[in-house]
C-alpha atoms as a PDB file:
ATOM      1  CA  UNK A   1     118.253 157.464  88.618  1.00  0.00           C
ATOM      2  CA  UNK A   2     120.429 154.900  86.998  1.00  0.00           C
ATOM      3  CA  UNK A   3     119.596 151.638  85.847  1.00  0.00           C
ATOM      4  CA  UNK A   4     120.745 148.728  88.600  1.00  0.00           C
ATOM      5  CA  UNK A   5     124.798 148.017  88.084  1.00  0.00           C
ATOM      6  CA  UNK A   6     125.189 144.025  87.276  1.00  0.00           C
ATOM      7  CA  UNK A   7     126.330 144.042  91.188  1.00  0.00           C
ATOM      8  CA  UNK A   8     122.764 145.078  92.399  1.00  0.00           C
ATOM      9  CA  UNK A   9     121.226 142.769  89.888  1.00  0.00           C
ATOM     10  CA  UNK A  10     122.933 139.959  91.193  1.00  0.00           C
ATOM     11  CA  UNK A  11     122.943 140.678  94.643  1.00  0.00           C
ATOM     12  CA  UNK A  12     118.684 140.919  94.170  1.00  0.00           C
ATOM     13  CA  UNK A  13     118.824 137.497  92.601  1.00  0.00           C
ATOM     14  CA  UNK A  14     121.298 136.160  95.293  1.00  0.00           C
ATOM     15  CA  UNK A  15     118.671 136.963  98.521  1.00  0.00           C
ATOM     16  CA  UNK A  16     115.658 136.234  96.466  1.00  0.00           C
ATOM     17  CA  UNK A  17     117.453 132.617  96.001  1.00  0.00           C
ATOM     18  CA  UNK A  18     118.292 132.858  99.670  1.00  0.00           C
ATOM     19  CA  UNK A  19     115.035 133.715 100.676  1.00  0.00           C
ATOM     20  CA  UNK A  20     113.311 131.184  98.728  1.00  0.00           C
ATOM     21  CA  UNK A  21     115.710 128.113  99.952  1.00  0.00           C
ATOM     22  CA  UNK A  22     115.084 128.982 103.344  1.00  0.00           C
ATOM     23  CA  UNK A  23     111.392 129.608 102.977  1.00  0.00           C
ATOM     24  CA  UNK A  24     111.472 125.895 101.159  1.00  0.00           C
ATOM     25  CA  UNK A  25     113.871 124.743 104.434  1.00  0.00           C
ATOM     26  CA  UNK A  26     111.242 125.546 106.770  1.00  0.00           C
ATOM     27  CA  UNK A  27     107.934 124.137 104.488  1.00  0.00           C
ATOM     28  CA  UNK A  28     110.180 121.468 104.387  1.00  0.00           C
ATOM     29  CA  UNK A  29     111.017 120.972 107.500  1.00  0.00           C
ATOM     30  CA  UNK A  30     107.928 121.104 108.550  1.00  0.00           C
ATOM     31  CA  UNK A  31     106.371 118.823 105.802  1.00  0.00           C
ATOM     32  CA  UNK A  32     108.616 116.284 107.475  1.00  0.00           C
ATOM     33  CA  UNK A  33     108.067 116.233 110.978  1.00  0.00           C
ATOM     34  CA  UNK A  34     104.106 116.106 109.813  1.00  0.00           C
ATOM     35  CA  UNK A  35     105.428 113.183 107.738  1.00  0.00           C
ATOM     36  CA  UNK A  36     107.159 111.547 110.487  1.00  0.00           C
ATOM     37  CA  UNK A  37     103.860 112.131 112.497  1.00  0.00           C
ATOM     38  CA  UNK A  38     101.829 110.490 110.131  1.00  0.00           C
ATOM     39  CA  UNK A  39     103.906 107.567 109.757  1.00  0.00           C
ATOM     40  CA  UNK A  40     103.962 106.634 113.046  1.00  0.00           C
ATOM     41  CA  UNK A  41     100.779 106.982 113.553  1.00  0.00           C
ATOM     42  CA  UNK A  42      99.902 104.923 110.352  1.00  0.00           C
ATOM     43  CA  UNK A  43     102.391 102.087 111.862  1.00  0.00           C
ATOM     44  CA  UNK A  44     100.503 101.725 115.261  1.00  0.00           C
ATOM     45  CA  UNK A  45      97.257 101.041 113.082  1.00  0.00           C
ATOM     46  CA  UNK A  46      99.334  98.602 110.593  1.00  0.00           C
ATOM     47  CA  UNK A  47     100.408  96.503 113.826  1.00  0.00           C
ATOM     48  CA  UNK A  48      96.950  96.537 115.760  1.00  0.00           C
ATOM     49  CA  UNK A  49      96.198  95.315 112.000  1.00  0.00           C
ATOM     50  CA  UNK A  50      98.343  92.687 112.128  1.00  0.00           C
ATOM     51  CA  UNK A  51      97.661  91.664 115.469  1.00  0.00           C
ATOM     52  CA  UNK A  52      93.744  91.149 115.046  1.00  0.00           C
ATOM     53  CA  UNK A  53      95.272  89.102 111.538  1.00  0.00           C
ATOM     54  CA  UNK A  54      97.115  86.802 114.114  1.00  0.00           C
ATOM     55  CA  UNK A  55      94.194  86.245 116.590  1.00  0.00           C
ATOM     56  CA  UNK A  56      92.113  85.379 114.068  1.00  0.00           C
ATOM     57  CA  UNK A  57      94.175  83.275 112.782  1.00  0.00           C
ATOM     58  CA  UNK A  58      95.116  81.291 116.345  1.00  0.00           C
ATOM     59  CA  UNK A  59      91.304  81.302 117.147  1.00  0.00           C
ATOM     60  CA  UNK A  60      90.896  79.089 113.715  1.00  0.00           C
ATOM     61  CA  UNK A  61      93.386  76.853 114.818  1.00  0.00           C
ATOM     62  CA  UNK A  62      91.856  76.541 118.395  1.00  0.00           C
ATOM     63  CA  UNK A  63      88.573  76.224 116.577  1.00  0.00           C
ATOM     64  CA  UNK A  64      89.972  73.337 114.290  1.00  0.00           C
ATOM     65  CA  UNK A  65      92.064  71.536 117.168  1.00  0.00           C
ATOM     66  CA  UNK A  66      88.685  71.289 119.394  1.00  0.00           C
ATOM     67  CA  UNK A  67      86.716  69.934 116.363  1.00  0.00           C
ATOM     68  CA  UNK A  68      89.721  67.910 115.385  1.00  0.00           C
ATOM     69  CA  UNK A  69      89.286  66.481 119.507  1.00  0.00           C
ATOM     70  CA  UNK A  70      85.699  65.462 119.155  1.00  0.00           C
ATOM     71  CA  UNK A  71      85.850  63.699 115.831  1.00  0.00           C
ATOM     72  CA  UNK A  72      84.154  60.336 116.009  1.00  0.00           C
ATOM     73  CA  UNK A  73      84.956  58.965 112.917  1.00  0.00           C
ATOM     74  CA  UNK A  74      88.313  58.705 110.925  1.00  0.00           C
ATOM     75  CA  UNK A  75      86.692  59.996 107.535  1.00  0.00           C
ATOM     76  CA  UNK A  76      85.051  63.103 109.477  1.00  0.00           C
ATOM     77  CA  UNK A  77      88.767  64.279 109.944  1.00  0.00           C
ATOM     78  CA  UNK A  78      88.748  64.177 106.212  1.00  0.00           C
ATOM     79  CA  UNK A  79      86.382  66.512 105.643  1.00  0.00           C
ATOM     80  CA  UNK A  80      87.255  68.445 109.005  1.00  0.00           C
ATOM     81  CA  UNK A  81      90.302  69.254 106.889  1.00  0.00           C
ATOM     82  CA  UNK A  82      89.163  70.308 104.000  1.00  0.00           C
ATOM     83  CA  UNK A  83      86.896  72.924 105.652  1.00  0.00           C
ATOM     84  CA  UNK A  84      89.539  74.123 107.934  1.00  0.00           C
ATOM     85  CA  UNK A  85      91.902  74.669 104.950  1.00  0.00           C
ATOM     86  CA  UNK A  86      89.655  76.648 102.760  1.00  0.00           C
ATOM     87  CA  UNK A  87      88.227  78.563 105.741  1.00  0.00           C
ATOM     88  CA  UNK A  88      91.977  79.678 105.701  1.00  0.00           C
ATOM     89  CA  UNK A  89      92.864  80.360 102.225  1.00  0.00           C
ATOM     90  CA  UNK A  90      90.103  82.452 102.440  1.00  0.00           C
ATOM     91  CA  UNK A  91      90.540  84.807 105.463  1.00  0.00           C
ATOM     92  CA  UNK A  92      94.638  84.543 104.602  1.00  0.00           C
ATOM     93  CA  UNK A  93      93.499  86.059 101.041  1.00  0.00           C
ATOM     94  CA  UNK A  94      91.498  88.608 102.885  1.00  0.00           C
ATOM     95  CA  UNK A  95      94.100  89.662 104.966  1.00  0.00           C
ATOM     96  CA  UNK A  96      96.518  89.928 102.780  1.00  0.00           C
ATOM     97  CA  UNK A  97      94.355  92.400 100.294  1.00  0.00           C
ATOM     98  CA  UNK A  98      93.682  94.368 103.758  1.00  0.00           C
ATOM     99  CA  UNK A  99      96.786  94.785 104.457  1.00  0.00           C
ATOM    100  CA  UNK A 100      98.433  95.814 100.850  1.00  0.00           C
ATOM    101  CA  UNK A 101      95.483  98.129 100.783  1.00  0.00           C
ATOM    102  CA  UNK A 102      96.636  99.815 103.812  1.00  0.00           C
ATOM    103  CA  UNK A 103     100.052  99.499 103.374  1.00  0.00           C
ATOM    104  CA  UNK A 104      99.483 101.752  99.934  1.00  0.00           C
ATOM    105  CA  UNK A 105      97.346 104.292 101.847  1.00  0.00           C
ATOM    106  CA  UNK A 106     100.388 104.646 104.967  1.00  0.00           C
ATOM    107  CA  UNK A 107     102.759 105.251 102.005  1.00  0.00           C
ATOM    108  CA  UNK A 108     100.591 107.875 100.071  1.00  0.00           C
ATOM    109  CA  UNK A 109      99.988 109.762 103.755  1.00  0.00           C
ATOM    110  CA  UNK A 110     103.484 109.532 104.480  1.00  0.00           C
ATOM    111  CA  UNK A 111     105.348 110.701 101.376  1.00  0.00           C
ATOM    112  CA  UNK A 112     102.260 113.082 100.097  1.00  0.00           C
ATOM    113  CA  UNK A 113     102.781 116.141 102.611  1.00  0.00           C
ATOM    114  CA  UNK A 114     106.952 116.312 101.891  1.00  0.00           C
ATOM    115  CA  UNK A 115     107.020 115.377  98.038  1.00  0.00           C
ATOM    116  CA  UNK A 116     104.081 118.967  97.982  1.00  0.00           C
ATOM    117  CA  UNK A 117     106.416 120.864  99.577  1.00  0.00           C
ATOM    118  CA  UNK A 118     109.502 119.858  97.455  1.00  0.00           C
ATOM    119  CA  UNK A 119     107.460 120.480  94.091  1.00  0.00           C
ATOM    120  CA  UNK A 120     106.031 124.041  95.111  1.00  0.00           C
ATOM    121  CA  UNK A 121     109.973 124.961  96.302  1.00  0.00           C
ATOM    122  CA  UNK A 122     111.118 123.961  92.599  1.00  0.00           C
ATOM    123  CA  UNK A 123     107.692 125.503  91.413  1.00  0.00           C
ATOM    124  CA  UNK A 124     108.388 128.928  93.528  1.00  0.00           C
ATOM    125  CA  UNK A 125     112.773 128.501  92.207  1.00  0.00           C
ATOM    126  CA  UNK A 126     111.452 128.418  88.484  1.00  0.00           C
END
C-alpha cells in the first residue's frame, strides 16, 4: 500500500474542516435560537420588573398626596417632606441595585449558551 499522495492528504483535511464548520454551524445555530429564547424570556421578567418599580413608585406618591391633603399644620408639611423624600431615595436605590443585578444575570443567560459553542468550535478546529 502506498503512503497517502499530498492530494489525499489534503482532501482528508479539506472534509474534516468541512465537517467540523458545519458541525459548529448547527451547535451554533442552535446555541442561538436557545439564546434568542432566553432573552426574551429574560425581557418579559425585566419589564414585569419594571412595572412593579413604577407602581410602587405611583402608590408613594398617592400615599404622600393623601397625607400631604390632611395636613393640619404648615410645619407638618415640613416634615411630611422629608419622610416622603428619603422613603424614596431609599426604594429608588433599591430598585436600581435590583435591576443592575438582573440586568447582569439576562446578559450572562443570554450570551453564555452561544459564546460555549463558539469556543468548543475553535477548541474542536485546533
Amino acid at each position: 500500500m502506498s503512503p497517502p499522495s499530498e492530494h489525499d492528504q489534503t482532501r482528508k483535511f479539506t472534509d474534516k474542516s468541512a465537517s467540523i464548520a458545519t458541525e459548529t454551524f448547527e451547535k451554533g445555530k442552535a446555541a442561538m435560537e436557545q439564546s434568542f429564547s432566553a432573552t426574551i424570556e429574560n425581557m418579559r421578567d425585566f419589564n414585569l420588573k419594571l412595572l412593579d418599580a413604577a407602581r410602587a413608585n405611583a402608590d408613594a406618591v398617592f400615599d404622600f398626596a393623601r397625607q400631604v391633603a390632611t395636613v393640619k399644620e404648615p410645619s407638618d408639611l415640613a416634615g411630611l417632606w422629608t419622610t416622603h423624600a428619603q422613603k424614596q431615595f431609599e426604594m429608588l436605590s433599591e430598585q436600581s441595585k435590583e435591576l443592575a443585578a438582573f440586568g447582569q444575570k439576562i446578559a450572562g443567560a443570554s450570551v453564555g449558551p452561544l459564546a460555549s459553542t463558539v469556543n468548543q468550535g475553535f477548541k474542536k478546529a485546533s
